[in-house]
N, C-alpha and C. Protein backbone atom coordinates (compact mmCIF):
# COMPACT_ATOMS: atom_id res chain seq x y z
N UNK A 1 24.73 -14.43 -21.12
CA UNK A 1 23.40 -13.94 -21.39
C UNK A 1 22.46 -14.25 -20.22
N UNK A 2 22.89 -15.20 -19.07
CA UNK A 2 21.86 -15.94 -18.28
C UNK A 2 21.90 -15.05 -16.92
N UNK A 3 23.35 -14.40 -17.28
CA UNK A 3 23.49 -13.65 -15.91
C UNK A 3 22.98 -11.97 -16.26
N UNK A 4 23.19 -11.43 -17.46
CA UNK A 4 21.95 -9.97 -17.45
C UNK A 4 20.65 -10.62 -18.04
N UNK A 5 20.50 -11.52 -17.89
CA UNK A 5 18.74 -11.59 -17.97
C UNK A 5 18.82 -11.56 -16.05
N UNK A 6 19.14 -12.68 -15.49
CA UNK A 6 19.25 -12.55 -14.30
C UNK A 6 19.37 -11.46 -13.39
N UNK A 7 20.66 -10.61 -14.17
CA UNK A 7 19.92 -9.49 -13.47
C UNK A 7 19.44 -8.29 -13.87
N UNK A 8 18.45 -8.47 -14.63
CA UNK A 8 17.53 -7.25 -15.15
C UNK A 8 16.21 -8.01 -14.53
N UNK A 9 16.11 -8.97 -14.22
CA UNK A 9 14.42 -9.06 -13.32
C UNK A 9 14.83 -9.07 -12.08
N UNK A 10 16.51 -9.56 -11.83
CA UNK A 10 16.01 -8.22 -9.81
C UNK A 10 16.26 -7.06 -9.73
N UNK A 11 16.67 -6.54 -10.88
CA UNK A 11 16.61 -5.13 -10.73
C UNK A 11 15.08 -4.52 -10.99
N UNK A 12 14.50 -5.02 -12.00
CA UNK A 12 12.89 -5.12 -12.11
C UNK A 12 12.20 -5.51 -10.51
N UNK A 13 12.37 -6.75 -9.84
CA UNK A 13 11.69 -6.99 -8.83
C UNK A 13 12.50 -5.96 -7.50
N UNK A 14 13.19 -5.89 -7.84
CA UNK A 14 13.64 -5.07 -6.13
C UNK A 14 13.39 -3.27 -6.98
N UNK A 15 12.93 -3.06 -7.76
CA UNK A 15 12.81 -1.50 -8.46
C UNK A 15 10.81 -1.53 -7.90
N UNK A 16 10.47 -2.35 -8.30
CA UNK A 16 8.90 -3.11 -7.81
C UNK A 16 8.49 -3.08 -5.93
N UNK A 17 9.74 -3.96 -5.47
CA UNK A 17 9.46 -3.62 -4.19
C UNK A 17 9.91 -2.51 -3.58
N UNK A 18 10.50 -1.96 -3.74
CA UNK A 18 11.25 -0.62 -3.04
C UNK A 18 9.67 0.98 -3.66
N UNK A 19 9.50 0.78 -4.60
CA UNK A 19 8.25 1.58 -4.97
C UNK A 19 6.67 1.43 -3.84
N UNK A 20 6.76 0.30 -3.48
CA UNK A 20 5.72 -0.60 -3.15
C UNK A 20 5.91 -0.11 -1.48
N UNK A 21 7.10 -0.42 -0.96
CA UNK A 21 7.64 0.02 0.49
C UNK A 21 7.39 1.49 0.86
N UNK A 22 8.13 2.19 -0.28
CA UNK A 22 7.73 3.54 0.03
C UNK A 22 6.90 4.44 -0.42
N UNK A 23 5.78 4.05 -1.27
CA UNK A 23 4.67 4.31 -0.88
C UNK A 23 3.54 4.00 -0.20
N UNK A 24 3.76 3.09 0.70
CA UNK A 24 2.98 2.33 1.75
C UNK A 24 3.50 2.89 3.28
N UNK A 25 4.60 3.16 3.58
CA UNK A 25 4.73 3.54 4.94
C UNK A 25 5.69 4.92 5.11
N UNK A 26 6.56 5.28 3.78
CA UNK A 26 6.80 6.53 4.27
C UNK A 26 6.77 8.17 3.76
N UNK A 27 5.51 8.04 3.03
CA UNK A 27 4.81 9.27 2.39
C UNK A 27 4.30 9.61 3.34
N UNK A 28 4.13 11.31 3.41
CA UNK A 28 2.93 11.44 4.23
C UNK A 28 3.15 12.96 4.01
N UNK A 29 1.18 13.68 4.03
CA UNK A 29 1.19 14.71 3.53
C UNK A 29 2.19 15.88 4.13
N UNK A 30 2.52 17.14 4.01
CA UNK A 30 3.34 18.41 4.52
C UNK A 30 3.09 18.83 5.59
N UNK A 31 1.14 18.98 6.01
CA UNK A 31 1.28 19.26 6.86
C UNK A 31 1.48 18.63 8.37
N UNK A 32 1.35 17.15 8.00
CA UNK A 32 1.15 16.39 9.21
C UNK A 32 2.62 15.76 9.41
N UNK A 33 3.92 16.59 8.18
CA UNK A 33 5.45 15.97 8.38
C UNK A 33 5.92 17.06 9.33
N UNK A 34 5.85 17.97 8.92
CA UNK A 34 6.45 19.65 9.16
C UNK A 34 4.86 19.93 10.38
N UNK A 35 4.63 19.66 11.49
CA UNK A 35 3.77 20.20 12.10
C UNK A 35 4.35 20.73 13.43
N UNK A 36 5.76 20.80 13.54
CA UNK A 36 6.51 22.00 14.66
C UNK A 36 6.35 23.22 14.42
N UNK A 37 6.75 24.32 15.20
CA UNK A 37 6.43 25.41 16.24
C UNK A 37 6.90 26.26 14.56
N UNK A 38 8.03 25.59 14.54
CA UNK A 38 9.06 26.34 13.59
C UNK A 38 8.70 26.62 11.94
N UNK A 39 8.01 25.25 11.65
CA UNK A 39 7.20 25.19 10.15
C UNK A 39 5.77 25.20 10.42
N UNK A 40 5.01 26.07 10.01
CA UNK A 40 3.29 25.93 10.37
C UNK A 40 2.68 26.24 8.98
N UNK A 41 2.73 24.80 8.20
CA UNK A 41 2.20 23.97 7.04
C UNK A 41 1.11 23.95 7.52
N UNK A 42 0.43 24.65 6.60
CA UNK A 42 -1.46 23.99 6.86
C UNK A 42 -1.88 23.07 5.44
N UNK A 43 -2.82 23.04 5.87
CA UNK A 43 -3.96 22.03 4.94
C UNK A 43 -3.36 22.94 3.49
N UNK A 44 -3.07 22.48 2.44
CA UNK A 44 -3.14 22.79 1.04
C UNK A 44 -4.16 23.62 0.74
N UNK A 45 -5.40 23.09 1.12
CA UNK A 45 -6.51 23.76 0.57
C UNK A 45 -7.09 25.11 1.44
N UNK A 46 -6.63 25.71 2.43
CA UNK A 46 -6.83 26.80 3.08
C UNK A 46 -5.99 27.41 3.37
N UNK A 47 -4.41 27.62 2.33
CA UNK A 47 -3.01 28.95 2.37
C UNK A 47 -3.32 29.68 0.97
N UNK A 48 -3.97 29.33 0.19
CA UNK A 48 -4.01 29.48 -1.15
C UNK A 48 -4.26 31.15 -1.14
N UNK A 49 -3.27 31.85 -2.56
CA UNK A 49 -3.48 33.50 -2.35
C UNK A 49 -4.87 34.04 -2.97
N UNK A 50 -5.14 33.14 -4.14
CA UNK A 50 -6.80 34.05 -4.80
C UNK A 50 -7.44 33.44 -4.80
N UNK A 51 -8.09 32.98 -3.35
CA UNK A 51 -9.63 32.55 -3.48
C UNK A 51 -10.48 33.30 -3.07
């Protein structure tokens, strides 16, 4: 019992840090991922079809 309690809080703490990692350094919006020749992603708010 000492070893799945054991490991259900590092699966809890490393499920915690891995969330924490990658939303801190490797999100980042479409157009500033995809900004080559080949993909030309603009701003979200100025491709839109009915405004």
């Amino acid at each position: 019992m000492k070893a799945f309690l054991a490991a259900a809080v590092f699966a809890i703490v490393v499920a915690i840090g891995a969330s924490q990692v990658l939303n801190g350094s490797f999100q980042e919006p479409s157009y500033s991922a995809f900004s080559t020749e080949g993909a030309r992603v603009g701003n979200p708010g100025t491709n839109l079809v009915s405004e």
